[in-house]
Protein backbone atom coordinates (compact mmCIF):
# COMPACT_ATOMS: atom_id res chain seq x y z
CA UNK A 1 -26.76 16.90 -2.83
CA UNK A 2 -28.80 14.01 -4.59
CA UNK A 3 -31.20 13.19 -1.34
CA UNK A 4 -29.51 10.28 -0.69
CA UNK A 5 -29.29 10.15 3.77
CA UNK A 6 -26.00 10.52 4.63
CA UNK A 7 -23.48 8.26 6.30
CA UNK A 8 -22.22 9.35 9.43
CA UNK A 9 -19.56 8.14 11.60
CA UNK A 10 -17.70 8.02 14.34
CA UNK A 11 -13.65 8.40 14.00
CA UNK A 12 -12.50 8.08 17.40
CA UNK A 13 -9.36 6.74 16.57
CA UNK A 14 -6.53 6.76 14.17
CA UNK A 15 -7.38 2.94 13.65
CA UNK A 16 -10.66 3.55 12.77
CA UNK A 17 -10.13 6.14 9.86
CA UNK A 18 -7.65 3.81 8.77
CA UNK A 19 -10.92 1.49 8.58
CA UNK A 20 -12.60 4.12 6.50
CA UNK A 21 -9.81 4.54 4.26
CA UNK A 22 -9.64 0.41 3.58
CA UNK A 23 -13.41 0.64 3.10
CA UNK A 24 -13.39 3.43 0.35
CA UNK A 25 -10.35 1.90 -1.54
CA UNK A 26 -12.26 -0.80 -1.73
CA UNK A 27 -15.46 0.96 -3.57
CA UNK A 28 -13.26 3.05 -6.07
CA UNK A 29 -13.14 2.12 -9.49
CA UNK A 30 -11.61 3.92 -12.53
CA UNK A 31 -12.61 7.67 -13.03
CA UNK A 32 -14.37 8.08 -9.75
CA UNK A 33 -14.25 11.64 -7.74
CA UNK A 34 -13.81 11.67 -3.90
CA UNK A 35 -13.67 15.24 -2.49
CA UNK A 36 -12.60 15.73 0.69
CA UNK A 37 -13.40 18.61 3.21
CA UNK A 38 -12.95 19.96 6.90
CA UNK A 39 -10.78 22.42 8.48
CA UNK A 40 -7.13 21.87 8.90
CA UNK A 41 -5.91 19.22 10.52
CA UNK A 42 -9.22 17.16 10.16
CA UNK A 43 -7.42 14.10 8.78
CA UNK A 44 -7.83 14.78 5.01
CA UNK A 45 -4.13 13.86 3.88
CA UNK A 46 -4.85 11.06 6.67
CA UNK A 47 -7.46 9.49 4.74
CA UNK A 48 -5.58 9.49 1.26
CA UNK A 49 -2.59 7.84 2.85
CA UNK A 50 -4.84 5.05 3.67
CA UNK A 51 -6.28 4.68 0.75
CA UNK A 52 -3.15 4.66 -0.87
CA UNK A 53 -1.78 2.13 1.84
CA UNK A 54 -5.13 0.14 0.96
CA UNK A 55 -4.04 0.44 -2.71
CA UNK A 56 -1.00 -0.86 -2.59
CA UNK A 57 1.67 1.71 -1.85
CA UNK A 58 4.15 0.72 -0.11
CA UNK A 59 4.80 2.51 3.98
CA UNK A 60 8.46 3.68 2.60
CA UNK A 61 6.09 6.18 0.13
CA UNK A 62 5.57 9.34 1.74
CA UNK A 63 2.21 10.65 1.34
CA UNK A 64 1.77 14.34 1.76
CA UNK A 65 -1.02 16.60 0.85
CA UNK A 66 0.20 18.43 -2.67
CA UNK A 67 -0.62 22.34 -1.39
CA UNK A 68 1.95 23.91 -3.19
CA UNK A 69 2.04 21.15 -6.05
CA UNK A 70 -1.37 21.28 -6.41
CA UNK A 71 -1.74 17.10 -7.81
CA UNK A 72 0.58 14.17 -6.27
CA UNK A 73 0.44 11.23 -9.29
CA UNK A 74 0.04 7.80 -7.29
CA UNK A 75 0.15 4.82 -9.58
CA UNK A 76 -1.03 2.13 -7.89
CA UNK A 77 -3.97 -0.77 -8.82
CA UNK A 78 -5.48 2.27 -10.46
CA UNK A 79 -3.85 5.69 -11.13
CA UNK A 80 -4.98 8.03 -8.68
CA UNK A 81 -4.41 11.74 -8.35
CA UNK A 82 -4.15 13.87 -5.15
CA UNK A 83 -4.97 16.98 -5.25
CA UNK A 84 -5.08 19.99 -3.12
CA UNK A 85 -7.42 23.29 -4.70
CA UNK A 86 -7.39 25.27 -1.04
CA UNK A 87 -5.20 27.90 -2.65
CA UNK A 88 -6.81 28.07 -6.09
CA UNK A 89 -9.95 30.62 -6.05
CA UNK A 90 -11.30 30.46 -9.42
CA UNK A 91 -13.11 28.28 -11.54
CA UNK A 92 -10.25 28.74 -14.09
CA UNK A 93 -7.43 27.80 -12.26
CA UNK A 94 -9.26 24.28 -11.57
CA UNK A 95 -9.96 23.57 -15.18
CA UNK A 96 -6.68 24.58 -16.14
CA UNK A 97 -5.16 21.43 -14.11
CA UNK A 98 -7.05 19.36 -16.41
CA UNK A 99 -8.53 16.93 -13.45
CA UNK A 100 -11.81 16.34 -15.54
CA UNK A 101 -9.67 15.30 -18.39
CA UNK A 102 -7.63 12.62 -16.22
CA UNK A 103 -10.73 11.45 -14.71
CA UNK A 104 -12.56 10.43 -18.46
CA UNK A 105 -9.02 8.80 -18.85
CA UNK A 106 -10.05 6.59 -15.83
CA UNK A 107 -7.99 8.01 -13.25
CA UNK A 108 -9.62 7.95 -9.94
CA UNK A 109 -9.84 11.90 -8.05
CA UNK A 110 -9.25 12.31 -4.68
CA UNK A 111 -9.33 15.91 -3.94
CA UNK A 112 -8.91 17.68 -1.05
CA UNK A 113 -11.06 21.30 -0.64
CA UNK A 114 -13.12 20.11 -4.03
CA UNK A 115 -16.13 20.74 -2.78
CA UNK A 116 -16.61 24.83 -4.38
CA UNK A 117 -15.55 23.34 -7.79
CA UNK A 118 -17.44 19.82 -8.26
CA UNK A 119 -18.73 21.23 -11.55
CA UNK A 120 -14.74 21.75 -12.63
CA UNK A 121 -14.36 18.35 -11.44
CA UNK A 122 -16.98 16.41 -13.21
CA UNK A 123 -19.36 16.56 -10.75
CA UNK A 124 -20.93 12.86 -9.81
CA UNK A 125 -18.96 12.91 -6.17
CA UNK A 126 -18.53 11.11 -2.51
CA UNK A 127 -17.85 13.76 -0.68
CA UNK A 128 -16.26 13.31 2.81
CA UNK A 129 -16.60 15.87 5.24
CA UNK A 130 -14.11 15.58 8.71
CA UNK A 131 -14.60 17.41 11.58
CA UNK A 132 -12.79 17.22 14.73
CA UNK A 133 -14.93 18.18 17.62
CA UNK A 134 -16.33 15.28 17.84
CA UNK A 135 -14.22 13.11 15.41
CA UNK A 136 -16.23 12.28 12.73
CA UNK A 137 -16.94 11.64 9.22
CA UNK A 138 -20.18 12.86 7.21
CA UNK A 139 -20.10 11.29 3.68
CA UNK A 140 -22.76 12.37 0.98
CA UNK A 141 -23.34 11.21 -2.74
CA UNK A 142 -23.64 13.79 -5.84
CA UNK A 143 -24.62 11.45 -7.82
CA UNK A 144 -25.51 8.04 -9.50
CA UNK A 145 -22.01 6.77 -9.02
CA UNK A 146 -21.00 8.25 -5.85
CA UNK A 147 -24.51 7.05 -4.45
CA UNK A 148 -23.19 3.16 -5.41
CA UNK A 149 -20.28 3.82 -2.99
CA UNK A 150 -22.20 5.48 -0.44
CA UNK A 151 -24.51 2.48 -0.59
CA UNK A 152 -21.41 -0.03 -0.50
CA UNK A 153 -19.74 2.07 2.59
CA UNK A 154 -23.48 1.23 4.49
CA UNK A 155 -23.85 -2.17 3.79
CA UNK A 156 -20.52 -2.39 6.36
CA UNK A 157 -23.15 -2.04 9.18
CA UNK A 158 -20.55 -0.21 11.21
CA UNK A 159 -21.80 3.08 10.91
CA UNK A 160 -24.67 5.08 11.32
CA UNK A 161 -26.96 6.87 8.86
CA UNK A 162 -28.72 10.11 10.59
């Protein structure tokens, strides 16, 4: 990506993505791009609902990953917008759901199988990668912006950069 190390770490519990999730609510700001990747059943919806949790939305709110919808709307402290692009496979389809758009409008991205079409989505990106054997999270910048929250997700000092 930019050459910024990456941030790995350790997810060995439910609790502790839940940790993650408070962490990166906590770096977004308006128009920011989080792409999230890893096979099924990594924890990618997992992550969004606590981010959303962290934002604000309330545990009656389900929060489901939009594959057939393609983009869940969340308006919370900021308006953020879910998205799923696993069944999309062209660079069309993804500007057609006018993400970029909504992101210059300030609404923060969290996208879930982004990573083929960061170019259709702005580029400038955290990207989270899950993976389940082990647990873990690998988190990389794409760019100026995404390197500020990669930076603010270190300064925790309870993960590890390899």
């Amino acid at each position: 990506m930019n050459g910024t190390s990456p941030l790995v770490m350790t997810l060995h519990s439910r609790r502790r993505t839940r940790h993650l999730a408070r962490d990166l609510a906590a770096c977004l700001r308006p128009s920011d791009l989080v792409i999230l990747s890893g096979e099924l059943g990594a924890g990618k919806t997992f992550l969004v609902r606590g981010v959303s949790r962290a934002l604000g939305l309330s545990e009656r709110v389900r929060v489901t990953s939009p594959t057939f919808s393609l983009v869940h709307e969340l308006a919370l402290s900021m308006l953020i917008l879910h998205a799923d692009l696993y069944r999309l496979s062209t660079a069309s389809e993804v500007r057609e759901l006018g993400l970029v758009s909504r992101r210059d409008e300030g609404c923060v991205l969290l996208v879930e199988w982004g990573e083929p079409w960061l170019k259709e989505l702005g580029g400038d990106a955290l990207i989270v990668s899950l993976a389940t054997q082990p647990r873990l999270a690998r988190l990389v910048s794409s760019g100026p912006r995404s390197e500020q929250m990669l930076a603010q997700l270190g300064e925790s000092g309870q993960r590890s950069v390899v």
